[in-house]
C-alpha atoms as a PDB file:
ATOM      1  CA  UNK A   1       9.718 -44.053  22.899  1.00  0.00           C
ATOM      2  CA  UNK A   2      10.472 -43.714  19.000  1.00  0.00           C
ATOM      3  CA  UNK A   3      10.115 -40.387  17.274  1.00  0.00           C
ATOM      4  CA  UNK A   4       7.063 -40.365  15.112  1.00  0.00           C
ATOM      5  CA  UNK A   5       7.372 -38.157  11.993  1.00  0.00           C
ATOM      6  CA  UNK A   6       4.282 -36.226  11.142  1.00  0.00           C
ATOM      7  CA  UNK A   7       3.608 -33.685   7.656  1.00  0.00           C
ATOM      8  CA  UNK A   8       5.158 -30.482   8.843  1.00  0.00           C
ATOM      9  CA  UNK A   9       7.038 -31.698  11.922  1.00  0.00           C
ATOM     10  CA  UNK A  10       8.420 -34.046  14.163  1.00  0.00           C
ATOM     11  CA  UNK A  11       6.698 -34.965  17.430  1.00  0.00           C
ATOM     12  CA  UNK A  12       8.707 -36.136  19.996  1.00  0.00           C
ATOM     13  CA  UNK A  13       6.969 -37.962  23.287  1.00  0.00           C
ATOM     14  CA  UNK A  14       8.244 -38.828  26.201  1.00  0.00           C
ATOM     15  CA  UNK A  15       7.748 -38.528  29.993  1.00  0.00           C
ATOM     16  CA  UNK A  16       8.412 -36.305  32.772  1.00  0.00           C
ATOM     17  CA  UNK A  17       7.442 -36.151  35.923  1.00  0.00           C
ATOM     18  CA  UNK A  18       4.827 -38.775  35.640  1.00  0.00           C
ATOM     19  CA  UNK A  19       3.507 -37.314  32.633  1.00  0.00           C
ATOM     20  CA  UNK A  20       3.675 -37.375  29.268  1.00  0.00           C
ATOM     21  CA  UNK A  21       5.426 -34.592  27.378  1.00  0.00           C
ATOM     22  CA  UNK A  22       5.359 -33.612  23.561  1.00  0.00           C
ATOM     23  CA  UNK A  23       8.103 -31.409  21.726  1.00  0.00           C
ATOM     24  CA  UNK A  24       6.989 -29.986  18.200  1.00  0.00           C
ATOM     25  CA  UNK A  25       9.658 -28.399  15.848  1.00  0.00           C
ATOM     26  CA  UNK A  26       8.464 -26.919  12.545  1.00  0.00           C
ATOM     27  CA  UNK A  27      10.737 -27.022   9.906  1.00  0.00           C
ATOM     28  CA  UNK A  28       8.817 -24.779   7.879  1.00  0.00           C
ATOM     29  CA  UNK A  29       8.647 -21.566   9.522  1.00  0.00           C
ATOM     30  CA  UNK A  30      11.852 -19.981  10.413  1.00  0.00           C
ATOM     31  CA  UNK A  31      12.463 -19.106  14.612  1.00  0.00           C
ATOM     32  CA  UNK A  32       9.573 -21.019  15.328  1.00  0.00           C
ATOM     33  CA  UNK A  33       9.415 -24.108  17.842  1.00  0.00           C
ATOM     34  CA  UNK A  34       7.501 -25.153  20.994  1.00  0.00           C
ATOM     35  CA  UNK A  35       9.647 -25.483  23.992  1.00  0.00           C
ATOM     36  CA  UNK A  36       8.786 -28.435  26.556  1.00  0.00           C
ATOM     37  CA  UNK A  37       6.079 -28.356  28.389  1.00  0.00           C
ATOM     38  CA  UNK A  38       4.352 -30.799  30.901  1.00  0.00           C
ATOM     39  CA  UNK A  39       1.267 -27.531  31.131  1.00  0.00           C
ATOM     40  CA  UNK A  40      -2.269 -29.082  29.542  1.00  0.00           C
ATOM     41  CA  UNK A  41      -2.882 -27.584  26.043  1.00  0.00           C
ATOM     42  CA  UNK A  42      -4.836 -24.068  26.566  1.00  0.00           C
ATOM     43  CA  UNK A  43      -9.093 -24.196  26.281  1.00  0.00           C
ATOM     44  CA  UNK A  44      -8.942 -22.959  22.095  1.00  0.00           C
ATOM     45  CA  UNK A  45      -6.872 -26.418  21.564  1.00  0.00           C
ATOM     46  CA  UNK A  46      -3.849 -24.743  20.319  1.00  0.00           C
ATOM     47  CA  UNK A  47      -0.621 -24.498  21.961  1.00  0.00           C
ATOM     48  CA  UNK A  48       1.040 -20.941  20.992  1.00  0.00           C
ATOM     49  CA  UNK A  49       3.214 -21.461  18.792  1.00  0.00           C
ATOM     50  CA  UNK A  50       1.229 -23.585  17.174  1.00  0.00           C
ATOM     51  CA  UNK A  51      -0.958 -20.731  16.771  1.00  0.00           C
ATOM     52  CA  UNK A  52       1.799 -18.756  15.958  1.00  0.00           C
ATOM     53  CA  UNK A  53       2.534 -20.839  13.410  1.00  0.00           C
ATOM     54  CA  UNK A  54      -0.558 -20.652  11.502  1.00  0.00           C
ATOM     55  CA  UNK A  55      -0.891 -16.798  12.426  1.00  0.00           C
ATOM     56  CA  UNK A  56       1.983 -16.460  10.221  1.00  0.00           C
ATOM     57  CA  UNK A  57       1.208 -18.870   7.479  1.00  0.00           C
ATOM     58  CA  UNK A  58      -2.544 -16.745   7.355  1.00  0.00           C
ATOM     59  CA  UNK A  59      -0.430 -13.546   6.953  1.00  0.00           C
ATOM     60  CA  UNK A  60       2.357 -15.043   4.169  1.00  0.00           C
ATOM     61  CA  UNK A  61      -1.179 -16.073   2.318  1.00  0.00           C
ATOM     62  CA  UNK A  62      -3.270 -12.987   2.731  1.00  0.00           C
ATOM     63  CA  UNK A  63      -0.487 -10.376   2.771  1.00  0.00           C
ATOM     64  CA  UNK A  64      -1.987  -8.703   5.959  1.00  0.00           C
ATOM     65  CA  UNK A  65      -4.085 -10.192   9.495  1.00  0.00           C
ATOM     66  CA  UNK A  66      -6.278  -7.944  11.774  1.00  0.00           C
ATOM     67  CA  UNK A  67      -6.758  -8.782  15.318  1.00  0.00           C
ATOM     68  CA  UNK A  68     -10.361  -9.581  15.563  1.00  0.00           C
ATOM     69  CA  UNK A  69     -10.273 -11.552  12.522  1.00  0.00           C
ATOM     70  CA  UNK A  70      -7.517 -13.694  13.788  1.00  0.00           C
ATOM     71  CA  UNK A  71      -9.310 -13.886  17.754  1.00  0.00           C
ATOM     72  CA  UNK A  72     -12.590 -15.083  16.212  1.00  0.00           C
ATOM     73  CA  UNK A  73     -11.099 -17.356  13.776  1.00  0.00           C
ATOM     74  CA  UNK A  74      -8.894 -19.148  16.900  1.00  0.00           C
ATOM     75  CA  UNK A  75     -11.420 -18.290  19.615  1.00  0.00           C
ATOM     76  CA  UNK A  76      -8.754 -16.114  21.357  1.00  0.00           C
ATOM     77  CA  UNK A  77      -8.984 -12.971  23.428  1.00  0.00           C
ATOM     78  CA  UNK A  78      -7.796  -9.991  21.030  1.00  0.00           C
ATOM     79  CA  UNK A  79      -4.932  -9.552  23.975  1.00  0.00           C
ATOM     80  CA  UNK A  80      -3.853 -13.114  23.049  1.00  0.00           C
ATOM     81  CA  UNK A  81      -3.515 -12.655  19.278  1.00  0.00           C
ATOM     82  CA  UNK A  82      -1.836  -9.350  19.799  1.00  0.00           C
ATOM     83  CA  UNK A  83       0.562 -10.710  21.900  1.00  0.00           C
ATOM     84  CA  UNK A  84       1.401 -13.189  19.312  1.00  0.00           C
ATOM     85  CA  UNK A  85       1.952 -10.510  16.676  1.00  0.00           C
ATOM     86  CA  UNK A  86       3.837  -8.510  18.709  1.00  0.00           C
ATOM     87  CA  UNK A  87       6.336 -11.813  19.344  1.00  0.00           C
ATOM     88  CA  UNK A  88       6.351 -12.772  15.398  1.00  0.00           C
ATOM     89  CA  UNK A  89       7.458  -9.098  14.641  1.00  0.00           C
ATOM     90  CA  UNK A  90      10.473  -9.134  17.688  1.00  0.00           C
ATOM     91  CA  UNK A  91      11.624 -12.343  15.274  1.00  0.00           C
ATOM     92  CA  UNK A  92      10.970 -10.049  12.176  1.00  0.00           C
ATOM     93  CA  UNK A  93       8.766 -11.991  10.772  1.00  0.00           C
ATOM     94  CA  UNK A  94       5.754  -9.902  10.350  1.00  0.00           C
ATOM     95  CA  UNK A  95       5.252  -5.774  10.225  1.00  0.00           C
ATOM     96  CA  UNK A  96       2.922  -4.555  13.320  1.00  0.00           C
ATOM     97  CA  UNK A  97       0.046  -2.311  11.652  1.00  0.00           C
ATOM     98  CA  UNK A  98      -2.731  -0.967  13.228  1.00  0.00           C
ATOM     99  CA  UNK A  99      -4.808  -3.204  14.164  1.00  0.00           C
ATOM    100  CA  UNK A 100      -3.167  -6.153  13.265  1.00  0.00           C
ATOM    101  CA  UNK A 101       0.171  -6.742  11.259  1.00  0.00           C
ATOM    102  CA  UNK A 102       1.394  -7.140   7.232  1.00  0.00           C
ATOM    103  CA  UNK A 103       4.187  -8.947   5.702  1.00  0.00           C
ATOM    104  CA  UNK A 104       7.436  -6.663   5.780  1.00  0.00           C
ATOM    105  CA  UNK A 105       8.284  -6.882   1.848  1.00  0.00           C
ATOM    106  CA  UNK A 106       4.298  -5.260   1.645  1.00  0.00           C
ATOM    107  CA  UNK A 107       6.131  -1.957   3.154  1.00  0.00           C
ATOM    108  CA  UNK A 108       7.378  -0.649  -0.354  1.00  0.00           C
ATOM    109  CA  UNK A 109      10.586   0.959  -1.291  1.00  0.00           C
ATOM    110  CA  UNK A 110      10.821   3.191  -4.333  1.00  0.00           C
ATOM    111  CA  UNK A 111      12.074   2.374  -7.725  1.00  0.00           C
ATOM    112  CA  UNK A 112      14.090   4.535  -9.864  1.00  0.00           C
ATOM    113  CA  UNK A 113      11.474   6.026 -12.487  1.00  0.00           C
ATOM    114  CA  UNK A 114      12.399   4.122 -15.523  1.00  0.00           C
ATOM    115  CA  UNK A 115      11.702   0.621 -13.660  1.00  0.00           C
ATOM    116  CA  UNK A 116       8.358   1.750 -12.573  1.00  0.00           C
ATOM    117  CA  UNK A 117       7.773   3.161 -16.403  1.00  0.00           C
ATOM    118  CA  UNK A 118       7.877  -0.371 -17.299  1.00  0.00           C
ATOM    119  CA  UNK A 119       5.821  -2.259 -14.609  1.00  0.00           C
ATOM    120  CA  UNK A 120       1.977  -2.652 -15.341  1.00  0.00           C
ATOM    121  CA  UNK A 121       2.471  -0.737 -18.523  1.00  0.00           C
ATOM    122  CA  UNK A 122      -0.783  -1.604 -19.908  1.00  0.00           C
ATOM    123  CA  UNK A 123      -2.929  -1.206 -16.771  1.00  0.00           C
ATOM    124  CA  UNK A 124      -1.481   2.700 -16.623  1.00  0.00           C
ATOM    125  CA  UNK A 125      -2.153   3.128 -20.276  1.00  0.00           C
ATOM    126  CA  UNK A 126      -5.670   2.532 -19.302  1.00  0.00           C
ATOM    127  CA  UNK A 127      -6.197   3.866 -16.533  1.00  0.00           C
ATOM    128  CA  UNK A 128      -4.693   7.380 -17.887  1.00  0.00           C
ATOM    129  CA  UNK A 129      -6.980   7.125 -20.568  1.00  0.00           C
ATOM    130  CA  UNK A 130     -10.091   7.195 -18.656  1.00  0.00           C
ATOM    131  CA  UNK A 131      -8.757   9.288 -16.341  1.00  0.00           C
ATOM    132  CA  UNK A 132      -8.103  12.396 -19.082  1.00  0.00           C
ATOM    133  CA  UNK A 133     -11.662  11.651 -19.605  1.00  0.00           C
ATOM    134  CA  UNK A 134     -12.841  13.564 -16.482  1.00  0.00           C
ATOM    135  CA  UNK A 135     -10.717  16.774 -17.574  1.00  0.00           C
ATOM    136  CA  UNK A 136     -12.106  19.088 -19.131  1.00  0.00           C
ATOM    137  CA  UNK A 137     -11.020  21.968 -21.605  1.00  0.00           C
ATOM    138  CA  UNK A 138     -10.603  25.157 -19.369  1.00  0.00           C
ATOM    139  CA  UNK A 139      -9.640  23.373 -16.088  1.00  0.00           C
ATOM    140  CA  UNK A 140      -6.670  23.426 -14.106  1.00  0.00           C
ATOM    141  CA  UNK A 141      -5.228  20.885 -12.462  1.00  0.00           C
ATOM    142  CA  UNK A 142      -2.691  19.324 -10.633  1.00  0.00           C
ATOM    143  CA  UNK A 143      -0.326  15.779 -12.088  1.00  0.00           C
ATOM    144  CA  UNK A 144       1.870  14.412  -9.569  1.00  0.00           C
ATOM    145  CA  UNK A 145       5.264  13.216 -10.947  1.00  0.00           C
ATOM    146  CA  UNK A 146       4.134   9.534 -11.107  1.00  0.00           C
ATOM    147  CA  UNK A 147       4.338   7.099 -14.247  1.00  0.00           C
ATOM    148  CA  UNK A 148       0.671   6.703 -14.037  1.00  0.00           C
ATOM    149  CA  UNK A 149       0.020  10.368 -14.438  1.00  0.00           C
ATOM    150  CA  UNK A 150       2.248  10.353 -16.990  1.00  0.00           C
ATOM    151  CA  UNK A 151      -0.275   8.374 -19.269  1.00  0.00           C
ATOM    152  CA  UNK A 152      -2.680  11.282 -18.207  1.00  0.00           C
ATOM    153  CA  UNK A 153      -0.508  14.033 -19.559  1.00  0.00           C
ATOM    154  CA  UNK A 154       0.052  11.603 -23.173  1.00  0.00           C
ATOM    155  CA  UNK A 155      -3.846  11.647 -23.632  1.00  0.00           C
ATOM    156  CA  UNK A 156      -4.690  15.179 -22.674  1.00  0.00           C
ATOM    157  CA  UNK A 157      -1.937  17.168 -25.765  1.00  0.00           C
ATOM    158  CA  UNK A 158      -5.059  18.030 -27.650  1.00  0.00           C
ATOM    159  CA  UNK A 159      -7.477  19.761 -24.651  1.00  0.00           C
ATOM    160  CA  UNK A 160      -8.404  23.666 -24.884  1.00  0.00           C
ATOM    161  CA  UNK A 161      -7.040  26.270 -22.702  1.00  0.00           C
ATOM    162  CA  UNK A 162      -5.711  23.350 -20.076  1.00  0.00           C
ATOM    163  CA  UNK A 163      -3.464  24.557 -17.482  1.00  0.00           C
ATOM    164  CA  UNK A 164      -1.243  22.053 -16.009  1.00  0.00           C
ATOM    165  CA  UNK A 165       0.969  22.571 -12.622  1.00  0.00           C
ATOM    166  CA  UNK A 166       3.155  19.854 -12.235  1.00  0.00           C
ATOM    167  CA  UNK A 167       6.469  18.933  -9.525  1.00  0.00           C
ATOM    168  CA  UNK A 168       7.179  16.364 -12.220  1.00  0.00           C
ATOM    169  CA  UNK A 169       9.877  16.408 -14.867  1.00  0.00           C
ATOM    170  CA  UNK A 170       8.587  13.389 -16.822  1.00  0.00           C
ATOM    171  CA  UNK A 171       5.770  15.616 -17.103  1.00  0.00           C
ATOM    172  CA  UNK A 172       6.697  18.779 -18.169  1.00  0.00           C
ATOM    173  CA  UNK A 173       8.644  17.477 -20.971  1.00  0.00           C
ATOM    174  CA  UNK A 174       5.659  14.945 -22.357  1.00  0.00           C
ATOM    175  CA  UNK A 175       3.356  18.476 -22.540  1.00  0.00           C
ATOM    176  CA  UNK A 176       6.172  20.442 -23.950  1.00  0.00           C
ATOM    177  CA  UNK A 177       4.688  20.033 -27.967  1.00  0.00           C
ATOM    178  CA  UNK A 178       1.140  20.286 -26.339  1.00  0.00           C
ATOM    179  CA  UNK A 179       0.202  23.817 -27.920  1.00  0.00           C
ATOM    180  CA  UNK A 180      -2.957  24.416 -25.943  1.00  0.00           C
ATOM    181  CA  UNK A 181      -1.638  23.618 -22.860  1.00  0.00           C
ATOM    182  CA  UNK A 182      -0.135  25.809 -20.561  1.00  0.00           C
ATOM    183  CA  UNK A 183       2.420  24.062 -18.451  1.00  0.00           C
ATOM    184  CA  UNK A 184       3.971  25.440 -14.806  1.00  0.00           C
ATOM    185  CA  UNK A 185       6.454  23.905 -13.594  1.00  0.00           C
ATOM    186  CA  UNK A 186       7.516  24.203  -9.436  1.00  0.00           C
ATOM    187  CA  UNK A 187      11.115  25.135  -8.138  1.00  0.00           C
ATOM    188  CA  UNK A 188      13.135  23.308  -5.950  1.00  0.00           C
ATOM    189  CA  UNK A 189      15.328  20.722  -5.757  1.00  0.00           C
ATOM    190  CA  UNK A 190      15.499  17.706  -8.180  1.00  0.00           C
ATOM    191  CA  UNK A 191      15.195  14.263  -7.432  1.00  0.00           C
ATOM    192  CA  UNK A 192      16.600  11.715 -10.150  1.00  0.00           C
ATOM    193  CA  UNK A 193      15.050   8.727  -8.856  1.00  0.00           C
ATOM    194  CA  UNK A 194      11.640   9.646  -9.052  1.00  0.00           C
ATOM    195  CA  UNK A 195      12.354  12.738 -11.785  1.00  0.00           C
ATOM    196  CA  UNK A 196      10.309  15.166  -9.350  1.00  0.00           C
ATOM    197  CA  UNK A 197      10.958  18.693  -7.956  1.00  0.00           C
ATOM    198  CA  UNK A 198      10.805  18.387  -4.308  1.00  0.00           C
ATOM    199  CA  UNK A 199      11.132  21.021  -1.057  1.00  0.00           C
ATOM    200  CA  UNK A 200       9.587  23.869   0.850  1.00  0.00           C
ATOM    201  CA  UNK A 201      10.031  25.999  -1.985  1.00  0.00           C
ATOM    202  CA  UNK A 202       8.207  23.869  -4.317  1.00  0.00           C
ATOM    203  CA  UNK A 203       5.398  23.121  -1.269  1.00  0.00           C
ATOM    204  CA  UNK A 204       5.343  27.178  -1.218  1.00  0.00           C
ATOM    205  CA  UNK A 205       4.874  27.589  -5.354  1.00  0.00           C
ATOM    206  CA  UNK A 206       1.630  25.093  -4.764  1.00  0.00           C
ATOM    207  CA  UNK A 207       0.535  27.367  -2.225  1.00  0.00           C
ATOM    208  CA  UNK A 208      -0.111  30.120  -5.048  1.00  0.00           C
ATOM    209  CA  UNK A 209      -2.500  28.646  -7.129  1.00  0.00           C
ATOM    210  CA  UNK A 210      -5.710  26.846  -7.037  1.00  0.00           C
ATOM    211  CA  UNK A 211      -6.873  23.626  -9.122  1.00  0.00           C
ATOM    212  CA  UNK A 212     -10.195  22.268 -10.277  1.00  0.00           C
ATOM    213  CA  UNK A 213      -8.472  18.587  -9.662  1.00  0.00           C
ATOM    214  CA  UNK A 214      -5.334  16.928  -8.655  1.00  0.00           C
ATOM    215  CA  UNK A 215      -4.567  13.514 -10.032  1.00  0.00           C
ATOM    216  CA  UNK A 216      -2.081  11.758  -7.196  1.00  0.00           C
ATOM    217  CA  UNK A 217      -0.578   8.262  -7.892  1.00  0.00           C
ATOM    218  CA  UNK A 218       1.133   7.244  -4.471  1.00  0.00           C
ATOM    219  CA  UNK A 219       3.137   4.070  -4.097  1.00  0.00           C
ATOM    220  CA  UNK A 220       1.006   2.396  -1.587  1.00  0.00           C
ATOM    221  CA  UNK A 221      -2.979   1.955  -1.354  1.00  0.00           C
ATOM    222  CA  UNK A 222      -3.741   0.878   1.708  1.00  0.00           C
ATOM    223  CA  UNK A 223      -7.753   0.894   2.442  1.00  0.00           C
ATOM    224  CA  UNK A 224      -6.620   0.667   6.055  1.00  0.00           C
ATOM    225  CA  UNK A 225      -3.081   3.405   5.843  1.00  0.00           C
ATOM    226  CA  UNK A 226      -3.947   5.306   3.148  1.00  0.00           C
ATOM    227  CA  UNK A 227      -2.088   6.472   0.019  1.00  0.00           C
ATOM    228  CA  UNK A 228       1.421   6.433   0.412  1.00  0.00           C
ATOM    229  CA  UNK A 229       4.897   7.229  -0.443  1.00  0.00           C
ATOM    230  CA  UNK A 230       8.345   6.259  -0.107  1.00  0.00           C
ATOM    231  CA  UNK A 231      10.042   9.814   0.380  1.00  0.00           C
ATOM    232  CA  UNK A 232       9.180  12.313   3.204  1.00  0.00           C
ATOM    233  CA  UNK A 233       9.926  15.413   0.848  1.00  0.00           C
ATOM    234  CA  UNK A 234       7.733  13.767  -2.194  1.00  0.00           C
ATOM    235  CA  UNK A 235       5.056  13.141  -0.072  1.00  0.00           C
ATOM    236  CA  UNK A 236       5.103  16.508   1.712  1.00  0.00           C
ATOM    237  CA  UNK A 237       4.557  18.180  -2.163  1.00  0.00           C
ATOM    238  CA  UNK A 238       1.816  15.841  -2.354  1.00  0.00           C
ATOM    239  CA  UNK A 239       0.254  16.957   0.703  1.00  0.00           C
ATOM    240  CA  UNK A 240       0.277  20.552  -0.775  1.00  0.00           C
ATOM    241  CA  UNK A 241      -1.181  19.733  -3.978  1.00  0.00           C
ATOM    242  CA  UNK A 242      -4.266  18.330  -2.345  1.00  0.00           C
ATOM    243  CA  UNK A 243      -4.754  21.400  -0.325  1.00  0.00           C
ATOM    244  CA  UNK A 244      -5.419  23.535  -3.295  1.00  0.00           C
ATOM    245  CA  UNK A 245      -7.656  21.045  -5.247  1.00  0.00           C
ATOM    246  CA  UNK A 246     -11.108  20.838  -4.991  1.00  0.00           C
ATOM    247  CA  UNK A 247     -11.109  17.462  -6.617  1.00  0.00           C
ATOM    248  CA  UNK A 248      -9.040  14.550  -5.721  1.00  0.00           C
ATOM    249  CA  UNK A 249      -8.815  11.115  -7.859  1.00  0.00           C
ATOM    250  CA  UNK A 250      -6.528   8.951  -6.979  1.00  0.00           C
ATOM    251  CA  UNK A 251      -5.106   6.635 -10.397  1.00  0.00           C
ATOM    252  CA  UNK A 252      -3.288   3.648  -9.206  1.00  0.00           C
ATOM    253  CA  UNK A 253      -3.496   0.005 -10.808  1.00  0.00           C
ATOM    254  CA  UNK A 254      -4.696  -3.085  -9.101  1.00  0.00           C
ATOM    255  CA  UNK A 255      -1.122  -4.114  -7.509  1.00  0.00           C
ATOM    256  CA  UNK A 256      -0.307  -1.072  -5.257  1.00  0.00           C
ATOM    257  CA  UNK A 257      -3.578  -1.895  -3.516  1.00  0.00           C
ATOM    258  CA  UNK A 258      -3.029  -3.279   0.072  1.00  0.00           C
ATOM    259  CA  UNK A 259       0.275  -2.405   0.632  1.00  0.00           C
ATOM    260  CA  UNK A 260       2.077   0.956   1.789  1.00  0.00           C
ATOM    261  CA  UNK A 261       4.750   2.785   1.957  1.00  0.00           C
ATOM    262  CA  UNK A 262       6.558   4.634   4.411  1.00  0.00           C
ATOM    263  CA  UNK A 263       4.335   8.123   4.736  1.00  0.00           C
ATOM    264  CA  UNK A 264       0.887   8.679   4.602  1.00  0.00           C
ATOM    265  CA  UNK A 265      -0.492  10.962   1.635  1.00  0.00           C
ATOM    266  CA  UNK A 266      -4.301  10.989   2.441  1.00  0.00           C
ATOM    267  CA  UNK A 267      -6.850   9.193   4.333  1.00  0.00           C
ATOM    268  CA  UNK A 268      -8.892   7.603   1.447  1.00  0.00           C
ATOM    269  CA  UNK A 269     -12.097   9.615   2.976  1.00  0.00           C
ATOM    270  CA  UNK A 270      -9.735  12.305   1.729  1.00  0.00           C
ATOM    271  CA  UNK A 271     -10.271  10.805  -1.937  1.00  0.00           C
ATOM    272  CA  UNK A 272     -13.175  11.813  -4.534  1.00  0.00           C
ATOM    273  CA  UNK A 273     -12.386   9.293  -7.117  1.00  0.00           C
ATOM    274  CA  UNK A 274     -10.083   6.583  -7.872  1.00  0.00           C
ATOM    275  CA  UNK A 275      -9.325   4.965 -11.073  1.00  0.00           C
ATOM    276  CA  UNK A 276      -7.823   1.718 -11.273  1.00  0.00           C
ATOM    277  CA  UNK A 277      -8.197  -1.507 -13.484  1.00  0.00           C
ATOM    278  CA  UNK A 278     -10.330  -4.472 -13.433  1.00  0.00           C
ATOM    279  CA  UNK A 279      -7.853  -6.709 -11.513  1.00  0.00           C
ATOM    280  CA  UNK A 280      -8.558  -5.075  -8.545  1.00  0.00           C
ATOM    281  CA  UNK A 281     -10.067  -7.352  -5.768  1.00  0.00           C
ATOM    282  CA  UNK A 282     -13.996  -7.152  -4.754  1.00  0.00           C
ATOM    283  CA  UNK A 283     -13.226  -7.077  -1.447  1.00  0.00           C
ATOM    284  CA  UNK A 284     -10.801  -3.617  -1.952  1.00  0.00           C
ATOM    285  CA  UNK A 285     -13.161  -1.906  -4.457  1.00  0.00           C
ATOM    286  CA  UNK A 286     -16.069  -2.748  -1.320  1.00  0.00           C
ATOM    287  CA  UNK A 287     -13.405  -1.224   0.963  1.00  0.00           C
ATOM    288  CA  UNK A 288     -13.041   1.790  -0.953  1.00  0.00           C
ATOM    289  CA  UNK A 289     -16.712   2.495  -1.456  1.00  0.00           C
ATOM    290  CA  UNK A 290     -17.125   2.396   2.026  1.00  0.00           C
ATOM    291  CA  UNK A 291     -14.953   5.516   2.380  1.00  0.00           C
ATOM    292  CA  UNK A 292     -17.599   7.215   0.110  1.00  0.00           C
ATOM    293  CA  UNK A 293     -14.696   7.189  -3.067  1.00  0.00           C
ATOM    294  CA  UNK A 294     -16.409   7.031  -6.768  1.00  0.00           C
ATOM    295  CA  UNK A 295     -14.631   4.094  -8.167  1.00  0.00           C
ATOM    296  CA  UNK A 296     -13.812   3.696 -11.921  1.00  0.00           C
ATOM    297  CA  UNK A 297     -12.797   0.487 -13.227  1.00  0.00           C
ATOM    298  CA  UNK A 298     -10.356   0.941 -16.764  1.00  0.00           C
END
């Protein structure tokens, strides 16, 4: 019988057996085609890879799929759709997460410090101007080495008896003509790309003081992950500056929301506050309310 072209494929009947049999290729999803099959279509209507198909385009679109969303919306069994993740990320085309899977560019990789310094410049301007708002003359507290906190440390030159500890370098040297602020510095070993002092030395000098707050800007905010980073030794400092704050507030702009990096910071139940702009999606800022954070829009 002729081939009969179709929008996203080519169908392709013919018959074996004593009954008729249909071949679908896609063209537009890499790895992806539907082998032979004389087998009736299964009861949701949808032959796998045809569901596979779409699973994928849902997940390109969306950034991220969960199980039961995807078994509800294609009246599958939750074994079903996880079966169909699990054979989209053997073909590397999707990232397994719990409870579902993300694209595998939403997995971030760090960028040297002066890339980052210029990406969403305005957004961290902001955002580290509200954010010295909650500090207070008298206070100490914590600034991770991120460019975000580094607006924080530009706005706060003028506080009263402020005591900053810091791993960052970037830091230090913004506070350096701030004459009311006493700046301390960790040991340990330096790390160019991010301009941060890192190690179990440094994790140690944290483990000396106490702060009123700790202002953490981690690569990745995942509702679902956490906050994130893209070096075990960073994110181990991290991990020790939140141990001897009483406060935590997260500042991170709209576009690390939803994805994550390779190591977990904090559980966002872990988080007091966050502080992030006005492009950040409803459905996140719900997300984050829902772990009981006080959410500041800049």
């Amino acid at each position: 019988m002729p081939n009969r072209k179709i929008a996203k494929g080519i169908v392709q009947l013919g018959i074996r057996k004593g009954r008729p049999t249909m071949n679908v290729t896609e063209e537009t999803v890499p790895g992806l085609t539907v082998e032979d099959s004389a087998s009736p279509r299964p009861l949701d209507g949808m032959m796998a890879e045809e569901r596979r198909t779409q699973i994928l385009q849902i997940v390109r679109s969306e950034g991220r799929a969960r199980v039961n969303e995807l078994a509800s919306r294609f009246s599958s069994s939750a074994v079903t759709i996880r079966n169909d993740l699990n054979e989209l990320h053997q073909r590397g085309l999707v990232l397994r997460s719990h409870g579902g899977a993300v694209l595998p560019e939403k997995i971030l990789r760090e960028s040297p410090v002066y890339e980052r310094l210029k990406a969403h410049a305005e957004e961290k301007r902001r955002i580290g101007a509200t954010a010295a708002t909650l500090i207070h003359d008298g206070e100490t507290i914590i600034l991770d080495s991120g460019t975000t906190t580094l607006e924080i440390a530009r706005q706060i030159k003028n506080k009263q008896g402020l005591q900053v500890i810091t791993n960052g370098v970037n830091i230090a040297a913004e506070l350096l003509d701030a004459r009311d602020v006493q700046t301390f510095i960790v040991g340990g070993t330096l790390r160019g790309d991010s301009a941060s002092i890192v190690g179990r030395s440094a994790e140690e000098m944290f483990e000396q003081f106490s702060a009123d707050k700790v202002f953490l800007s981690g690569a990745g905010c995942d509702p679902d992950f956490g906050v994130s980073g893209a070096n075990l030794d960073e994110t181990m400092v991290n991990r020790a500056m939140l141990r001897i704050a009483r406060e935590v507030i997260l500042v991170a702009d709209a576009s690390k929301f939803s994805k994550r990096s390779m190591v977990r910071i904090a559980s966002f139940s872990e988080i007091d506050t966050i502080v992030s702009d006005t492009g950040l999606r409803s459905e996140i800022q719900e997300k984050v309310r829902g772990f009981g954070c006080n959410l500041i829009l800049a």
